[in-house]
Structures are given as C-alpha cells and as structure tokens.
N, C-alpha and C. Protein backbone atom coordinates (compact mmCIF):
# COMPACT_ATOMS: atom_id res chain seq x y z
N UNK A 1 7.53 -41.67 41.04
CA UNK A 1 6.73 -40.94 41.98
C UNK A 1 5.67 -40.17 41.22
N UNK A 2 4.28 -40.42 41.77
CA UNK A 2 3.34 -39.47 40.80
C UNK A 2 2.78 -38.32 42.27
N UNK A 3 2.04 -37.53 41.34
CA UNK A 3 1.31 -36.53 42.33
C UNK A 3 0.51 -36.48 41.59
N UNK A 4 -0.62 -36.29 43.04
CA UNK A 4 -2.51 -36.35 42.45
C UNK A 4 -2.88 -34.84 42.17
N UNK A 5 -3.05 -34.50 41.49
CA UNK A 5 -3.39 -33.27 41.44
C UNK A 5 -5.05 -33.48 40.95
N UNK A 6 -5.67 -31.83 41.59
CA UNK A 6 -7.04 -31.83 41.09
C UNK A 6 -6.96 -30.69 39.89
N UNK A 7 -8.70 -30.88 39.49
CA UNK A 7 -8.37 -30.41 38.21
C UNK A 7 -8.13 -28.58 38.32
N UNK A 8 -7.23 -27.84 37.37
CA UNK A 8 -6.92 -26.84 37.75
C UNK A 8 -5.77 -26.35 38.29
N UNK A 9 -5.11 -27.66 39.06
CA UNK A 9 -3.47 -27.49 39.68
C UNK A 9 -2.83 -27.75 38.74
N UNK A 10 -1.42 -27.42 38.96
CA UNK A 10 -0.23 -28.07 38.05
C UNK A 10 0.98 -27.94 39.22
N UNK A 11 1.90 -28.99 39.42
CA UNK A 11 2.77 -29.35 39.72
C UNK A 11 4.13 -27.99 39.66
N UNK A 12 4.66 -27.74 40.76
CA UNK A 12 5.68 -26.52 40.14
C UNK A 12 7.12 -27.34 39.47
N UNK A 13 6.83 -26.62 38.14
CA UNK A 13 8.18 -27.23 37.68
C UNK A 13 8.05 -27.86 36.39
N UNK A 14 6.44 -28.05 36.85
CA UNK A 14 6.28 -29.23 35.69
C UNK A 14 4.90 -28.52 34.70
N UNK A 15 5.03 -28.55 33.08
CA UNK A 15 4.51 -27.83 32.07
C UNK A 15 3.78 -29.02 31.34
N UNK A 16 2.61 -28.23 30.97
CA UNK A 16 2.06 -29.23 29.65
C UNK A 16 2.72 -29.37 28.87
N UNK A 17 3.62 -28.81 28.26
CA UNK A 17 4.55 -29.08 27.52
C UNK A 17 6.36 -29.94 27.69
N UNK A 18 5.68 -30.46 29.09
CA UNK A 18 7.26 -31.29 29.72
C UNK A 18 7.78 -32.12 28.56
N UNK A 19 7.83 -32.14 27.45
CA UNK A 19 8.85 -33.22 26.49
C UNK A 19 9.08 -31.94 25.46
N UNK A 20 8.60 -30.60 25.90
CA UNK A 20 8.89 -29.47 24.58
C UNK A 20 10.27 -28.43 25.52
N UNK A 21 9.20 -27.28 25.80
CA UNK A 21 10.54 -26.44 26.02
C UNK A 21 11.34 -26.07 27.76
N UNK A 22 10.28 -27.07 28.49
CA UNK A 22 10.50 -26.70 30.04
C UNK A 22 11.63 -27.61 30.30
N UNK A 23 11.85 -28.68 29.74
CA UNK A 23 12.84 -29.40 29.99
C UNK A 23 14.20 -29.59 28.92
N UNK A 24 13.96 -28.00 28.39
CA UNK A 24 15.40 -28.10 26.95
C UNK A 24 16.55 -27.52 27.70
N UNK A 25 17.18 -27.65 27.32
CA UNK A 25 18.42 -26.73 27.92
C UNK A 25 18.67 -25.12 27.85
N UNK A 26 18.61 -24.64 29.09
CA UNK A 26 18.44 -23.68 29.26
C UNK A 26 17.51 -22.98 29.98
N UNK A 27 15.79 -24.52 29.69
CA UNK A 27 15.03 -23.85 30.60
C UNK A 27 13.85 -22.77 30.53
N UNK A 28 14.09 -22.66 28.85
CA UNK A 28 13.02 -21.78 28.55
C UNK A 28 11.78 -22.07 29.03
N UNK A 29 10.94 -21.28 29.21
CA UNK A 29 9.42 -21.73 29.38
C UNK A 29 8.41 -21.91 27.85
N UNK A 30 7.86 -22.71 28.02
CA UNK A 30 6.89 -22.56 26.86
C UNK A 30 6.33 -21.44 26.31
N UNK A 31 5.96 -20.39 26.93
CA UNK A 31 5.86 -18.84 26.60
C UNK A 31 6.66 -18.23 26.03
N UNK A 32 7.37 -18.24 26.42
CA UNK A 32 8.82 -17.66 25.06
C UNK A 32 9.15 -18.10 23.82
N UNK A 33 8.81 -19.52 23.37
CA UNK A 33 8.53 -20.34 22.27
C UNK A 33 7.58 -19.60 21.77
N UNK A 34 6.15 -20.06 22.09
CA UNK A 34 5.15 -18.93 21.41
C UNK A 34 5.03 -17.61 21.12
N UNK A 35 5.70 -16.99 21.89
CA UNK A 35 6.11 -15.66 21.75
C UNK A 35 6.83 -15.45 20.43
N UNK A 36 8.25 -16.60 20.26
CA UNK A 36 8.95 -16.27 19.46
C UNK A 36 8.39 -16.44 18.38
N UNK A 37 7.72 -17.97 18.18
CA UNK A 37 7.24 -18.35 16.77
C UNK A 37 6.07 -17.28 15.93
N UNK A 38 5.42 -16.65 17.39
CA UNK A 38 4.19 -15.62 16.94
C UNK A 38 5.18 -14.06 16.13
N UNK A 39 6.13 -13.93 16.79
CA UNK A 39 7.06 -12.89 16.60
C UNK A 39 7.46 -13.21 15.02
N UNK A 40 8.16 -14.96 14.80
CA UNK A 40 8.83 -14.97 13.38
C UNK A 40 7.61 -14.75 12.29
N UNK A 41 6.48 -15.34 12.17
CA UNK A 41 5.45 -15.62 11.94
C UNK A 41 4.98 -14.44 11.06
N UNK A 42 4.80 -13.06 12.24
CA UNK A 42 4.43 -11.78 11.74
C UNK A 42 5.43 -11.40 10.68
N UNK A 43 7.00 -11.32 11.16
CA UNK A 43 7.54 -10.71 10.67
C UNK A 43 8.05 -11.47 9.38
N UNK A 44 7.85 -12.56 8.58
CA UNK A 44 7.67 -13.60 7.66
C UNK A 44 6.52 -12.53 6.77
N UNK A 45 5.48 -12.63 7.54
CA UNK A 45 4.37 -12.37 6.72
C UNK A 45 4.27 -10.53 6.54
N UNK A 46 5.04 -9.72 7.17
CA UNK A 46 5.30 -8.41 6.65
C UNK A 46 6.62 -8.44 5.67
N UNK A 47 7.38 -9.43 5.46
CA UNK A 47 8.51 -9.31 4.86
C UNK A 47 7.63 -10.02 3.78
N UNK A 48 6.90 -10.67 3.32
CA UNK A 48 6.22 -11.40 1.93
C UNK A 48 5.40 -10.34 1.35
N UNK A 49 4.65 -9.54 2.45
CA UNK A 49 3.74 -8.27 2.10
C UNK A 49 4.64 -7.18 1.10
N UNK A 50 5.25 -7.23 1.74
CA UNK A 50 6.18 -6.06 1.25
C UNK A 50 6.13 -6.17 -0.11
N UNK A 51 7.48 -7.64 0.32
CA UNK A 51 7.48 -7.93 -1.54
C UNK A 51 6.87 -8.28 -2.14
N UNK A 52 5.25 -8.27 -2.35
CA UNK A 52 4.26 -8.20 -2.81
C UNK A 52 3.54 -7.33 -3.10
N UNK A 53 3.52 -5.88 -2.39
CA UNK A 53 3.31 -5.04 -3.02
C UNK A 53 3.93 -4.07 -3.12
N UNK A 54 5.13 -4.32 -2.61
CA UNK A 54 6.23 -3.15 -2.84
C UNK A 54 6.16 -2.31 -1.83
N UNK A 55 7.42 -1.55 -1.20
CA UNK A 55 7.45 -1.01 -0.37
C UNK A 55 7.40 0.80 -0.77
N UNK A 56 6.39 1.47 -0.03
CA UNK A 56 6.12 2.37 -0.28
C UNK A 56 7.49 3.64 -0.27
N UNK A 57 7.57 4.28 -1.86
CA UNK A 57 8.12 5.20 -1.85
C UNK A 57 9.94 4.44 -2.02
N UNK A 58 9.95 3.23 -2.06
CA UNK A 58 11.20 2.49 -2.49
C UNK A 58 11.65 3.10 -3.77
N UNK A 59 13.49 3.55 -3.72
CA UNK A 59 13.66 3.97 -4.84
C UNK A 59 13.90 2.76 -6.02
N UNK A 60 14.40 2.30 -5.59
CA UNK A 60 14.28 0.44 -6.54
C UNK A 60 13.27 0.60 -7.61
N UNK A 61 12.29 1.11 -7.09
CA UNK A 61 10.85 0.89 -7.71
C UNK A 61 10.50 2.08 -8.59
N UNK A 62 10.88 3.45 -8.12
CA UNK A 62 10.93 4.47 -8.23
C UNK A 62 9.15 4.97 -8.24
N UNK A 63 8.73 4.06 -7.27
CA UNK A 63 7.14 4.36 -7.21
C UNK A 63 7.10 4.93 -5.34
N UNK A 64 6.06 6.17 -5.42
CA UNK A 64 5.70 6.81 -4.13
C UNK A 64 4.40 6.76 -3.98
N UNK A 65 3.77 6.37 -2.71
CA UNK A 65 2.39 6.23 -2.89
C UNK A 65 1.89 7.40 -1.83
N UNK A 66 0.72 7.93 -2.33
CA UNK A 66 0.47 8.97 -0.94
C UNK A 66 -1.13 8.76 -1.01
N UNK A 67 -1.80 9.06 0.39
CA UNK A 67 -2.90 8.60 1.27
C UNK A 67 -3.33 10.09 2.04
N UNK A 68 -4.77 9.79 2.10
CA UNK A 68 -5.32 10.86 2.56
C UNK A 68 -6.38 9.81 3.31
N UNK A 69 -6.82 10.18 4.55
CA UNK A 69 -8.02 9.69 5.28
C UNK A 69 -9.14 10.39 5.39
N UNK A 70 -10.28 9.68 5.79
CA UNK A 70 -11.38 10.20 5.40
C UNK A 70 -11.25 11.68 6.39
N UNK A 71 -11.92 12.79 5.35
CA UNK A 71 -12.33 14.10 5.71
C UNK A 71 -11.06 14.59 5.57
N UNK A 72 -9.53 14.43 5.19
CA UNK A 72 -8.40 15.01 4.86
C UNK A 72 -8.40 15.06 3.43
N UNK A 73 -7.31 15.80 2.93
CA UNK A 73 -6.95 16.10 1.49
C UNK A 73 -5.54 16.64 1.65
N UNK A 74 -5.00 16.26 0.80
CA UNK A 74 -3.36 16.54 0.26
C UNK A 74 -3.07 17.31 -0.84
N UNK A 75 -2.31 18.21 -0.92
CA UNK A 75 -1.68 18.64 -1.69
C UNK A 75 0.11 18.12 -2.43
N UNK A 76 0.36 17.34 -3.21
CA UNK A 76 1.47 17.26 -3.73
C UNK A 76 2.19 17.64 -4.75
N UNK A 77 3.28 18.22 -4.38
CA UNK A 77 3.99 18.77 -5.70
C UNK A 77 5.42 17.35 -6.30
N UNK A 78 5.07 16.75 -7.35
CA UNK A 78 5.72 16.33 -8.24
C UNK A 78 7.16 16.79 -9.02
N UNK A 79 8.16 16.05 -9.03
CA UNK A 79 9.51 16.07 -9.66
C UNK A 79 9.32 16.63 -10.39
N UNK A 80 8.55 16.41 -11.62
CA UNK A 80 8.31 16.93 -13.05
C UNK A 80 7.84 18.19 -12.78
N UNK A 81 7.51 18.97 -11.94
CA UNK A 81 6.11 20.22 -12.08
C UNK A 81 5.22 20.15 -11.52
N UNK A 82 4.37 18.79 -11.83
CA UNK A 82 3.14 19.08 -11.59
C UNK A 82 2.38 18.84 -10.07
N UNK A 83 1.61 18.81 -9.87
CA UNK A 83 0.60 18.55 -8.29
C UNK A 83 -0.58 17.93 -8.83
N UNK A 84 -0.63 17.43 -7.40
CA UNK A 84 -2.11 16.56 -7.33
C UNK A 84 -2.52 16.83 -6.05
N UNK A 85 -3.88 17.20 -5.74
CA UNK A 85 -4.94 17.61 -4.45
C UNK A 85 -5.62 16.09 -4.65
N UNK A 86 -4.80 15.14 -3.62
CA UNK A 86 -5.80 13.96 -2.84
C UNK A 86 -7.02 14.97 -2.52
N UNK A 87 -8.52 14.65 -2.60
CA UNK A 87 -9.49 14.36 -1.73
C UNK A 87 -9.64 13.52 -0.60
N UNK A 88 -10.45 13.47 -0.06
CA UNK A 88 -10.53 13.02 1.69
C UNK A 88 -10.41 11.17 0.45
N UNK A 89 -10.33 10.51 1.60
CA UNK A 89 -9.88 9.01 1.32
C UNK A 89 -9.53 8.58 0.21
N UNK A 90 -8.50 9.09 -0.33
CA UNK A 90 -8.00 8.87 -1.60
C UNK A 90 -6.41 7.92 -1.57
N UNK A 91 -5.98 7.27 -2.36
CA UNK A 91 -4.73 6.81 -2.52
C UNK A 91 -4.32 6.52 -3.72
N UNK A 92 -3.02 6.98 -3.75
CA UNK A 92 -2.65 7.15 -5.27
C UNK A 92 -1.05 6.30 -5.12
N UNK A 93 -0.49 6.11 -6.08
CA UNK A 93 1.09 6.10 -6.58
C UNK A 93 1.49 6.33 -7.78
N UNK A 94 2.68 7.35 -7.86
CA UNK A 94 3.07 8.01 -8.44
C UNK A 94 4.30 7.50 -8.94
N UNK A 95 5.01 7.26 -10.65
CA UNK A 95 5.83 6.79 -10.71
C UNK A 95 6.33 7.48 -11.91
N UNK A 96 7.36 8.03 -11.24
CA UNK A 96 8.14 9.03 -12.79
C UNK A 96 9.23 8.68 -13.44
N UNK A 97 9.67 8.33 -14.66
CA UNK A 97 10.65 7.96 -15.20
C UNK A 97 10.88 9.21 -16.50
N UNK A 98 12.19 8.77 -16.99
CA UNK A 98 12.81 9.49 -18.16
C UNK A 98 11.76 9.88 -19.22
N UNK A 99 10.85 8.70 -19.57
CA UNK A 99 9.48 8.87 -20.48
C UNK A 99 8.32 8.95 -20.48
N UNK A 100 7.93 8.73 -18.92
CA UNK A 100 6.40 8.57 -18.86
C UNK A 100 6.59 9.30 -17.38
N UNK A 101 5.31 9.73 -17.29
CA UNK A 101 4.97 10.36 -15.81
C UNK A 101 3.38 9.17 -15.46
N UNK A 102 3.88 8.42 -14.88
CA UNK A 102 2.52 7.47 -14.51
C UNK A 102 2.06 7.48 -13.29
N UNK A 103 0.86 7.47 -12.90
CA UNK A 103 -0.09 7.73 -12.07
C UNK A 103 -1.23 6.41 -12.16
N UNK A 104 -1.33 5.95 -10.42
CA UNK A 104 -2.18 5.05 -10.34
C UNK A 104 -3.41 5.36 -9.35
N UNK A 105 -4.63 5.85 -9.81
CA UNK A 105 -5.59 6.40 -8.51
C UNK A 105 -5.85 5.02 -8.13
N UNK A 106 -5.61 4.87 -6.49
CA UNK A 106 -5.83 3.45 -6.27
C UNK A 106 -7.70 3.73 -6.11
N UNK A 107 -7.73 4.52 -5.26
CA UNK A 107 -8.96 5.13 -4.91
C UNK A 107 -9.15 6.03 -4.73
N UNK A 108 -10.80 7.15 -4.72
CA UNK A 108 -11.12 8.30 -4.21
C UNK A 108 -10.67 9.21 -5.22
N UNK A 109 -10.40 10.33 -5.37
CA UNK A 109 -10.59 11.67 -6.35
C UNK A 109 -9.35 12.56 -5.66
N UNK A 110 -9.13 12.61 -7.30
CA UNK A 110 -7.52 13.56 -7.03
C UNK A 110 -7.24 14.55 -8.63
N UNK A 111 -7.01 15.69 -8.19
CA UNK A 111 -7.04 16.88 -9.27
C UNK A 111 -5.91 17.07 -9.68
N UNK A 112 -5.90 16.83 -11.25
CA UNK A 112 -4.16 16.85 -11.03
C UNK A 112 -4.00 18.33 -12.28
N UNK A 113 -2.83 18.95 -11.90
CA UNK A 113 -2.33 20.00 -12.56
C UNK A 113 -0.86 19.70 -12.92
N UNK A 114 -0.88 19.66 -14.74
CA UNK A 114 -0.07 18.53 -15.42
C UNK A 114 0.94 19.99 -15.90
N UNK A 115 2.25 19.75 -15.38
CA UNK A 115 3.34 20.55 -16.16
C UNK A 115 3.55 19.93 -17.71
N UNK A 116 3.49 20.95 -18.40
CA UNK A 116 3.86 20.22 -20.02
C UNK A 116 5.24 19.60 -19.83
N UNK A 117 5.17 19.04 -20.95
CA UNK A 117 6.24 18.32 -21.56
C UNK A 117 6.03 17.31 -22.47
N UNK A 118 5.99 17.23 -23.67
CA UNK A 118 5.72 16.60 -24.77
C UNK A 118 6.82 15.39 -24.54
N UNK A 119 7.51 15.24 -24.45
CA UNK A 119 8.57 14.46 -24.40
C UNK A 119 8.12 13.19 -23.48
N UNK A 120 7.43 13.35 -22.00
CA UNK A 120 6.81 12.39 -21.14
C UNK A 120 5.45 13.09 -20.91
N UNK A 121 4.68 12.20 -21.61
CA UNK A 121 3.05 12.28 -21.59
C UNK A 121 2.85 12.07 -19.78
N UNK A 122 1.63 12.34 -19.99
CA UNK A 122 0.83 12.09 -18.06
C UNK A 122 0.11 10.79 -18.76
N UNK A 123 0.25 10.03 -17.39
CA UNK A 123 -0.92 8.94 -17.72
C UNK A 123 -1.47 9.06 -16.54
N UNK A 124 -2.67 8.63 -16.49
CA UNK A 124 -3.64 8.15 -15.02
C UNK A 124 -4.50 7.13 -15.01
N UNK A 125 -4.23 6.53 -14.49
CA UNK A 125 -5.36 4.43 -15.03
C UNK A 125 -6.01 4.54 -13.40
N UNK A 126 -7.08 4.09 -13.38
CA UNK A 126 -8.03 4.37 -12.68
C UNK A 126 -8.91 3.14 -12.70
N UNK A 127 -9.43 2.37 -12.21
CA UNK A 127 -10.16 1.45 -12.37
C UNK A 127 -10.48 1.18 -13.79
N UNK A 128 -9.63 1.07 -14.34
CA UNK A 128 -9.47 0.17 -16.03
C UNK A 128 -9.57 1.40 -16.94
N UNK A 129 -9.76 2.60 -16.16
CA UNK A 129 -9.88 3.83 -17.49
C UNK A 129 -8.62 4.34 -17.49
N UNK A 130 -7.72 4.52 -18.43
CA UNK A 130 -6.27 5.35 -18.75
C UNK A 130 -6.95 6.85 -19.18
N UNK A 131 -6.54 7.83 -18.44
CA UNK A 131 -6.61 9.40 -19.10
C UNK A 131 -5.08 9.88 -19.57
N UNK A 132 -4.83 10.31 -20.42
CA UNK A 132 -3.47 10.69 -21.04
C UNK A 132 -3.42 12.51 -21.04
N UNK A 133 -2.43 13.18 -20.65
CA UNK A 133 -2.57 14.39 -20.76
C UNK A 133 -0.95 14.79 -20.83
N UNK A 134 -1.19 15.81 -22.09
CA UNK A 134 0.50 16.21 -21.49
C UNK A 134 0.65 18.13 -21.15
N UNK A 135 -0.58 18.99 -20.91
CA UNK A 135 -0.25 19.65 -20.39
C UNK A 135 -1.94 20.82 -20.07
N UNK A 136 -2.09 20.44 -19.04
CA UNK A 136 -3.24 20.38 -18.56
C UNK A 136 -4.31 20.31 -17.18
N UNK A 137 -5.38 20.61 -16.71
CA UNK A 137 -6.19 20.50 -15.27
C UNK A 137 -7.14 19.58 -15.80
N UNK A 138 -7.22 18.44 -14.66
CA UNK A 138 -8.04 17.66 -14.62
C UNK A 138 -8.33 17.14 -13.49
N UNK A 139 -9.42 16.27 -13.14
CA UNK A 139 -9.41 15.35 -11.87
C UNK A 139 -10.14 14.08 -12.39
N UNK A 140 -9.71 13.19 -11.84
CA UNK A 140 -10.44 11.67 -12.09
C UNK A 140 -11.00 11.47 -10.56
N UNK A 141 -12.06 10.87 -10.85
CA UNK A 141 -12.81 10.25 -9.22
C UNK A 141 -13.64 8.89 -9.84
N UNK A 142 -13.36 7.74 -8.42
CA UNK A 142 -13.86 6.80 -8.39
C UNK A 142 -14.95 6.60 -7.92
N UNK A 143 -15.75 6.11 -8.48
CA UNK A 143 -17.27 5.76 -8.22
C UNK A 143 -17.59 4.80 -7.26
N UNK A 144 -17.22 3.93 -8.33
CA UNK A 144 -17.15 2.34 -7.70
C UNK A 144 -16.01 1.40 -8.76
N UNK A 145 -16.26 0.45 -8.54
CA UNK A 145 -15.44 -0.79 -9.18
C UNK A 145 -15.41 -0.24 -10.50
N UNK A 146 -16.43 0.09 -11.53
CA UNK A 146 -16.61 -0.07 -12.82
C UNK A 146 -16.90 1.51 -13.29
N UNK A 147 -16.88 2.69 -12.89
CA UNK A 147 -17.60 4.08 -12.73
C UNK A 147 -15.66 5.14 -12.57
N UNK A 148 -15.70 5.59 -13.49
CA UNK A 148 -14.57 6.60 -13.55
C UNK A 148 -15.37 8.11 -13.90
N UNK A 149 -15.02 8.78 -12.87
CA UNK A 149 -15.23 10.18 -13.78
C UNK A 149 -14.25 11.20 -13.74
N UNK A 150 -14.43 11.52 -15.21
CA UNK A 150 -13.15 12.42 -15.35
C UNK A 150 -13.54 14.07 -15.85
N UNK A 151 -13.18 15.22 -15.16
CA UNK A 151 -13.15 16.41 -15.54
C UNK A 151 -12.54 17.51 -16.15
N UNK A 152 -12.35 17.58 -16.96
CA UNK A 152 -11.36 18.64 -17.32
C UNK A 152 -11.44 20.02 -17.47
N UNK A 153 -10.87 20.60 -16.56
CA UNK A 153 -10.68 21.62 -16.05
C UNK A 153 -10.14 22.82 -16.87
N UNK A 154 -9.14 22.82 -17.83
CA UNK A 154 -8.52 23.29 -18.31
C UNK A 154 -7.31 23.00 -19.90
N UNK A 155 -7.69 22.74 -20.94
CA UNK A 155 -6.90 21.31 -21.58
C UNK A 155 -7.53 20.31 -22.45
N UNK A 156 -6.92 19.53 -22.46
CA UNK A 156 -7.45 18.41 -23.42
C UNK A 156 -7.05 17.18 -22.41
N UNK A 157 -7.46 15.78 -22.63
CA UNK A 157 -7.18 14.86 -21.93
C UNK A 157 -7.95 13.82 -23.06
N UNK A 158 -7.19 12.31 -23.45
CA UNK A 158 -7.68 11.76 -24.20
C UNK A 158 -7.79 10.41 -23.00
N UNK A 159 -9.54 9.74 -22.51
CA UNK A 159 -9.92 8.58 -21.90
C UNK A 159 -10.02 7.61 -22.96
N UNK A 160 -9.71 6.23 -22.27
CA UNK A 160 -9.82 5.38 -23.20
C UNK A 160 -9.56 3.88 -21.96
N UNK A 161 -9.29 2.64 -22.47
CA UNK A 161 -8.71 1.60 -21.80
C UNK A 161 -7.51 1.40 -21.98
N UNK A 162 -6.59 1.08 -21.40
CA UNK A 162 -5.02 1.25 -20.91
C UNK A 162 -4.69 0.57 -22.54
N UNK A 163 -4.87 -0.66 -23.05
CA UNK A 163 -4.95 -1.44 -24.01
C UNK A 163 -4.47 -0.48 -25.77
N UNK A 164 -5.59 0.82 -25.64
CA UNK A 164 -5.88 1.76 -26.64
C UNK A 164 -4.53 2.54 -26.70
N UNK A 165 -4.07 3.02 -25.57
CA UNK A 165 -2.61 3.82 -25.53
C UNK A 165 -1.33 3.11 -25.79
C-alpha cells in the first residue's frame, strides 16, 4: 500500500529515518538519537579537553589557575606566603612544590610579592621570559606574543630564557 503525499507532508508514523530509529524496538524517535549522540559527542570532547589541559586547580597536578576579566583584578594569597594582584584580564597558574614555587602568566599583568625562602626559588615564565626571585616585589606584564615587561619593585629579580635557569 503506498500513500501520495505532497511535498511537505509526512505520513503519521512514518520517519525519514524508517530503517533507523522509528522502527527499533522500543520506538524511539529519531530525535532522541541525535540528542543523544550530540550529548556523547560534547561530553567526549570536554572529557579530552580536560585531559589536555588539565583540570583546573586538580590536586594530581598540584597546579591552580586563577582568572580575572576584563576591568577586574584579584588579589591572591599563596601556600608559601606570598600574593599576586591579577590585573583586569589576566590568567595565571600557580604550582607549588617542596622545591620550586612556579608561576605561569598565561596572560595580562600580575604583581607578585615573593615570601623568602632560599630553599624554593620563585619562578615566573611569561611568554618565553623566566624571572627568578627568591625574596622580593615585582610584576611581569604581557605585551604581546614576543614583549615581556618586568618591574621591580622592591629586590632583585634575575630575567633571562627558561633554557638559562
């Protein structure tokens, strides 16, 4: 038995997809398929993200990242002592271990006030520039891609390329 349909109708019952999910058992509609696959899809591709760049503030990692949006600024106080004042659109991560206190300005300008300790130097790598400090005021700000500037406030701080340290 056929039915004439014009263009624009569809038959009740019957799916463009009649050999996929309207006729599986159970009855699903084709919408719920897409739904689902759009659903696994995302959550595939936030579960690869992740582990690709790591999940923020994971102790595994023992790295914390903190964010400021444009026209905000942060204040953070650090395990070790010290703080860092994000400027407006800044992002950083922060990663402290037994020997090193390491610091990554992803972007934007951040002032950091370094508790001594000879024992774990400060590092800060910045678009390919490493600043080293172990007890001291400074701020690094990003320019652009290739442009670091660094101030020191109070202290000594030795710049160089990550390579040199």
């Amino acid at each position: 038995m056929f039915v004439e349909l014009e263009r624009g109708e569809s038959e009740p019952g019957v799916s463009e997809f009649s050999g996929c999910a309207a006729n599986a058992p159970g009855g699903r509609p084709p919408l719920f398929l897409a739904r689902r696959r759009w659903f696994f899809a995302v959550a595939a591709g936030a579960i690869a993200g992740i582990g690709l760049l790591g999940w923020p503030g994971d102790p595994r990692s023992g790295s914390k990242y903190y964010e400021t949006a444009v026209g905000g600024s942060q204040k953070v106080g650090l395990a070790d002592g010290s703080s860092v004042l994000l400027n407006t659109d800044s992002r950083l991560r922060v990663q402290l271990s037994a020997t090193r206190r390491e610091i990554e300005l992803i972007r934007g300008e951040a002032l950091f006030t370094v508790a001594h300790d000879k024992l774990r130097p400060f590092y800060v790598s910045a678009a390919g520039t490493l600043v080293r400090a172990v007890g001291t005021e400074f701020s690094v700000r990003i320019r652009d891609d290739r442009t670091v500037e660094v101030l020191v406030a109070e202290g000594r701080v030795a710049v160089g390329v990550p390579r040199r340290f």
